[in-house]
Protein backbone atom coordinates (compact mmCIF):
# COMPACT_ATOMS: atom_id res chain seq x y z
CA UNK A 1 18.08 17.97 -57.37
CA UNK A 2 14.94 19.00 -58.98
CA UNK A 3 11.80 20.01 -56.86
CA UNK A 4 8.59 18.20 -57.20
CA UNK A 5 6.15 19.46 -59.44
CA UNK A 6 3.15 21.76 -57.70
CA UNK A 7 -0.03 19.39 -57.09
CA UNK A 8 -2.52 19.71 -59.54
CA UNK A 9 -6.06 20.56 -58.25
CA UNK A 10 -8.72 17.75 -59.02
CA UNK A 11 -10.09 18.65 -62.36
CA UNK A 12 -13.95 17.99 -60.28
CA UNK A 13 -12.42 20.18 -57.59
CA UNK A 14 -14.97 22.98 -57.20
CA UNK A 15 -12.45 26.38 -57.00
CA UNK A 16 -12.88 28.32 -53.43
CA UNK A 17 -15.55 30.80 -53.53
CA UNK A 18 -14.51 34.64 -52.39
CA UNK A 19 -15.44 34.99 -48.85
CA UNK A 20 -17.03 37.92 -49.41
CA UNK A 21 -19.01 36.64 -52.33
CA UNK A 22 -19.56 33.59 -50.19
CA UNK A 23 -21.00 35.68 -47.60
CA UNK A 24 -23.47 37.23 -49.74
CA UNK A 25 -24.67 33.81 -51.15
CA UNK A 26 -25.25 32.95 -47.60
CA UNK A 27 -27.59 35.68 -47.45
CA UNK A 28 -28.86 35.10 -50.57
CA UNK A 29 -29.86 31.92 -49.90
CA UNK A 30 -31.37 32.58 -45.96
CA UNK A 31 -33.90 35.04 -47.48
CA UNK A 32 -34.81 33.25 -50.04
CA UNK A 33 -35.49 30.10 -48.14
CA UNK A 34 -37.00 32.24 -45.52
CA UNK A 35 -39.28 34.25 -48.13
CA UNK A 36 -40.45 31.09 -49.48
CA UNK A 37 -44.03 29.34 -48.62
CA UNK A 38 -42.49 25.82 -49.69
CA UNK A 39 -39.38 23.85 -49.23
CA UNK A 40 -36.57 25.38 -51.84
CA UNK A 41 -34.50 22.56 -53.73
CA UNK A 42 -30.49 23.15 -54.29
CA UNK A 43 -31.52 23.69 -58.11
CA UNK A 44 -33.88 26.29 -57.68
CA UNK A 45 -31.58 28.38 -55.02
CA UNK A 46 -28.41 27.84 -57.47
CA UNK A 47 -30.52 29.97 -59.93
CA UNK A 48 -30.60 33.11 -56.97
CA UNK A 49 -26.52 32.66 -56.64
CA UNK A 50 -23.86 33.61 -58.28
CA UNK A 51 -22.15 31.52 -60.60
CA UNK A 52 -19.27 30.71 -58.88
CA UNK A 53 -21.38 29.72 -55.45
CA UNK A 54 -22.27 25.81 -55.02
CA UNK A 55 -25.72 25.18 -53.41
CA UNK A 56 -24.71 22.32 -51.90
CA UNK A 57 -22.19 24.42 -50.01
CA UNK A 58 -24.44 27.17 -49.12
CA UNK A 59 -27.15 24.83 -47.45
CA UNK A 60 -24.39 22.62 -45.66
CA UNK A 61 -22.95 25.89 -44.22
CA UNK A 62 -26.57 27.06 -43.23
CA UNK A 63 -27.46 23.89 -41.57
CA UNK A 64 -24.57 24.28 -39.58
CA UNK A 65 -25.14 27.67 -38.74
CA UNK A 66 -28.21 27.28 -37.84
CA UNK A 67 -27.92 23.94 -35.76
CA UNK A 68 -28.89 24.52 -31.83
CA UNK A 69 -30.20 27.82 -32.84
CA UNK A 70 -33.89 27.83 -32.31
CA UNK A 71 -34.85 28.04 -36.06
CA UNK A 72 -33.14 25.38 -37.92
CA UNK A 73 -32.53 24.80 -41.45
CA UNK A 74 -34.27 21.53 -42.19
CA UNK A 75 -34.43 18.83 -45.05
CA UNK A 76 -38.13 18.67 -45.87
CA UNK A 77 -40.38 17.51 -48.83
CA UNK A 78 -36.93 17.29 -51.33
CA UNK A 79 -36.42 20.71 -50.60
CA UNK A 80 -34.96 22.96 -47.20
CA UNK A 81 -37.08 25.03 -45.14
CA UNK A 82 -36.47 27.19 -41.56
CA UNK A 83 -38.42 25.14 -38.76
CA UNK A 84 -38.67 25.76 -34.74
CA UNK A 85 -36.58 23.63 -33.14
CA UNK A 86 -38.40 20.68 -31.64
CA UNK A 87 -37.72 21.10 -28.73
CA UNK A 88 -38.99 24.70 -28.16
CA UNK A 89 -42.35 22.74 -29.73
CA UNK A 90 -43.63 22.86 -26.19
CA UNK A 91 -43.54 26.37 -25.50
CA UNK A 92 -44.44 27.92 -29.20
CA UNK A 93 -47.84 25.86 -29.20
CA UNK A 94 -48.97 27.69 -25.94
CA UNK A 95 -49.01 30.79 -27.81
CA UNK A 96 -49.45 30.00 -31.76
CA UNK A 97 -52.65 29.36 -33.06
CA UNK A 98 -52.35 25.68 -34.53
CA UNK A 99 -53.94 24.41 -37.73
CA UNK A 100 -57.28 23.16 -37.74
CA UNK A 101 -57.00 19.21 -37.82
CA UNK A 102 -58.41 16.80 -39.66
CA UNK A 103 -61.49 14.75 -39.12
CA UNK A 104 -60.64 11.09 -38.35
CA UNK A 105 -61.79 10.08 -41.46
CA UNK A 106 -60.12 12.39 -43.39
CA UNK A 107 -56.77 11.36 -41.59
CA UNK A 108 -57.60 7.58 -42.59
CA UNK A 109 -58.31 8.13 -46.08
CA UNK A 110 -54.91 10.48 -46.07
CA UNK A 111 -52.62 7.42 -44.72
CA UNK A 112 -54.02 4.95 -46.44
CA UNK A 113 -53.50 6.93 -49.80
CA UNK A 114 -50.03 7.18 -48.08
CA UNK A 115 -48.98 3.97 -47.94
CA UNK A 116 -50.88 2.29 -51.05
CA UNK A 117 -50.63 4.84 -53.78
CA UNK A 118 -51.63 5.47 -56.62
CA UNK A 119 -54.81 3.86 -55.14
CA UNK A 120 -58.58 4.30 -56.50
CA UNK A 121 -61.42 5.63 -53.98
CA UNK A 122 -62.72 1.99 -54.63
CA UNK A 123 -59.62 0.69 -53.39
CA UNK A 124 -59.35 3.03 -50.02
CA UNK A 125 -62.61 2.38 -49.36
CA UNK A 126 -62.22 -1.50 -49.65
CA UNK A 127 -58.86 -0.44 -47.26
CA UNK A 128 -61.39 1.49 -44.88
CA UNK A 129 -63.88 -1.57 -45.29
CA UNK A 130 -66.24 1.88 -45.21
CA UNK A 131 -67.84 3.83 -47.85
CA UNK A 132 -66.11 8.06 -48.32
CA UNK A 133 -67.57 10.86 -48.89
CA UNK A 134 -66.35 13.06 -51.77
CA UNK A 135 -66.34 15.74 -49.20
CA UNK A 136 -63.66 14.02 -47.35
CA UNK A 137 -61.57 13.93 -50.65
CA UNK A 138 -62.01 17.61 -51.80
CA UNK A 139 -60.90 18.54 -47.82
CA UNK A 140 -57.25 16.73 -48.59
CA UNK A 141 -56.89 18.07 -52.11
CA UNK A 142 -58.21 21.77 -51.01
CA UNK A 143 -55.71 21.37 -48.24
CA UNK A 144 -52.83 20.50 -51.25
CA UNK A 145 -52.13 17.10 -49.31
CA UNK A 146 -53.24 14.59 -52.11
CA UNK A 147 -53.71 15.25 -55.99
CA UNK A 148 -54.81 13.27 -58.84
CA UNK A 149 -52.15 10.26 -60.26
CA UNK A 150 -53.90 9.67 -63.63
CA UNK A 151 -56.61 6.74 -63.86
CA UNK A 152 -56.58 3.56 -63.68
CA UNK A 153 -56.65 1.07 -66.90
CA UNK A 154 -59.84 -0.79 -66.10
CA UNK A 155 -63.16 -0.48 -67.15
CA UNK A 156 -64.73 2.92 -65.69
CA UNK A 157 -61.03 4.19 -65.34
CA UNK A 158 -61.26 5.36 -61.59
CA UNK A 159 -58.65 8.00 -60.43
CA UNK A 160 -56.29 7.36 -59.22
CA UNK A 161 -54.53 9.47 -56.05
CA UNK A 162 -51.18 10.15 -54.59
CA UNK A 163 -49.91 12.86 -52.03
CA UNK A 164 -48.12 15.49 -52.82
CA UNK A 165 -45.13 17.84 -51.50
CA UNK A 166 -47.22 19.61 -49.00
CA UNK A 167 -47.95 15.81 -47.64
CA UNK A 168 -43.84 15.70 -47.03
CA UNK A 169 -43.77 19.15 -46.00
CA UNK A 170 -47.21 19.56 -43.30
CA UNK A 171 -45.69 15.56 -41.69
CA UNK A 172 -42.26 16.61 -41.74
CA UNK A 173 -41.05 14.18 -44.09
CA UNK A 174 -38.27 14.19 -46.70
CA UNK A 175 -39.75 11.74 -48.54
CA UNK A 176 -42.11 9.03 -48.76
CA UNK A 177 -39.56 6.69 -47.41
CA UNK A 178 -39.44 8.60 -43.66
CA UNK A 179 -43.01 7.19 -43.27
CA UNK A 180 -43.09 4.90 -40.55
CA UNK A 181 -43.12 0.92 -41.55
CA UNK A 182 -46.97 -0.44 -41.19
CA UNK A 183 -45.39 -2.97 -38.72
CA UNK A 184 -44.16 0.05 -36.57
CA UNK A 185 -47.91 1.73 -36.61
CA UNK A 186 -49.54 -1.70 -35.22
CA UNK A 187 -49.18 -2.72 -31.68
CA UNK A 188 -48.25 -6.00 -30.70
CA UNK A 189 -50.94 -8.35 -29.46
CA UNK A 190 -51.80 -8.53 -25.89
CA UNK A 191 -50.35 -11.50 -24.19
CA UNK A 192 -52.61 -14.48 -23.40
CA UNK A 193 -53.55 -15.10 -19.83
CA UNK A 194 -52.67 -19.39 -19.05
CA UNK A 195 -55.55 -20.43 -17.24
């Protein structure tokens, strides 16, 4: 009796990465996300490892790691980034300086870009059913949070605007998808009293 043949790996079977070299892609791969002022896509950390080191593995190892730990590894803007767990939110703002905000206006403008763009300043202001300042828009593209998306094919050819990454990253988003539906932002009507 003849003994079966030894199982063939997958030929899209990835082969098992050294622990030790694993290891050290693991570090790799925490500085360099740490190090980094923006989000850092799989591609761009695959370049920092060695060759035979998956990204994908890397950052799914990470995120586990890291899970309950109070920085997390988070999905952000396309990219992963280390972020204070949310719920130690509470206690960090007490003590760390936060952001200056933006003016109303400048919020409006930002959402409404947001959820209709590419959109003209003709458009958000037709939107805003209010005229805006060109101060207002050189506040959200000093602040990297919208840039220009070309210009539009009519006569006068208005620019056009769109956010940008740091949109994704400053909301927490991982894409433009993760922004809440416009039915979820408006409250229901009051009910009618019957007289």
């Amino acid at each position: 009796m003849s003994e079966p043949p030894d199982p063939q790996p997958a030929p899209d079977a990835l082969p098992e990465a050294d622990p030790a070299l694993f290891a050290h892609a693991l570090r790799i791969a925490e500085a360099l996300i740490f190090a980094s002022d923006r989000p850092i896509q799989p591609a761009r950390l695959q370049q920092a490892l060695p060759p035979d080191v998956d990204a994908r593995a890397v950052i799914t190892s990470l995120l586990a790691t890291t899970a309950g730990r109070p920085v997390e590894l988070v999905e952000v803007a396309g990219g992963f980034a280390f972020r204070t767990a949310a719920d130690l939110a509470p206690a960090i703002t007490k003590v760390v300086e936060v952001p200056r905000r933006l003016p109303r206006v400048a919020m409006e403008t930002l959402a409404i870009i947001a959820y209709h763009q590419p959109v003209t300043r003709a458009e958000i202001e037709e939107i805003r059913g209010a005229s805006l300042s060109q101060t207002t828009l050189e506040a959200l593209l000093e602040s990297g949070l919208i840039a220009p998306r070309g210009r539009k094919e009519v006569p006068g050819r208005p620019s056009l605007w769109g956010t940008t990454p740091r949109f994704l990253e400053q909301f927490g988003l991982k894409a433009l998808t993760d922004l809440p539906r416009r039915e979820e932002l408006v409250s229901e009507p009051a009910p009618q009293l019957s007289a």
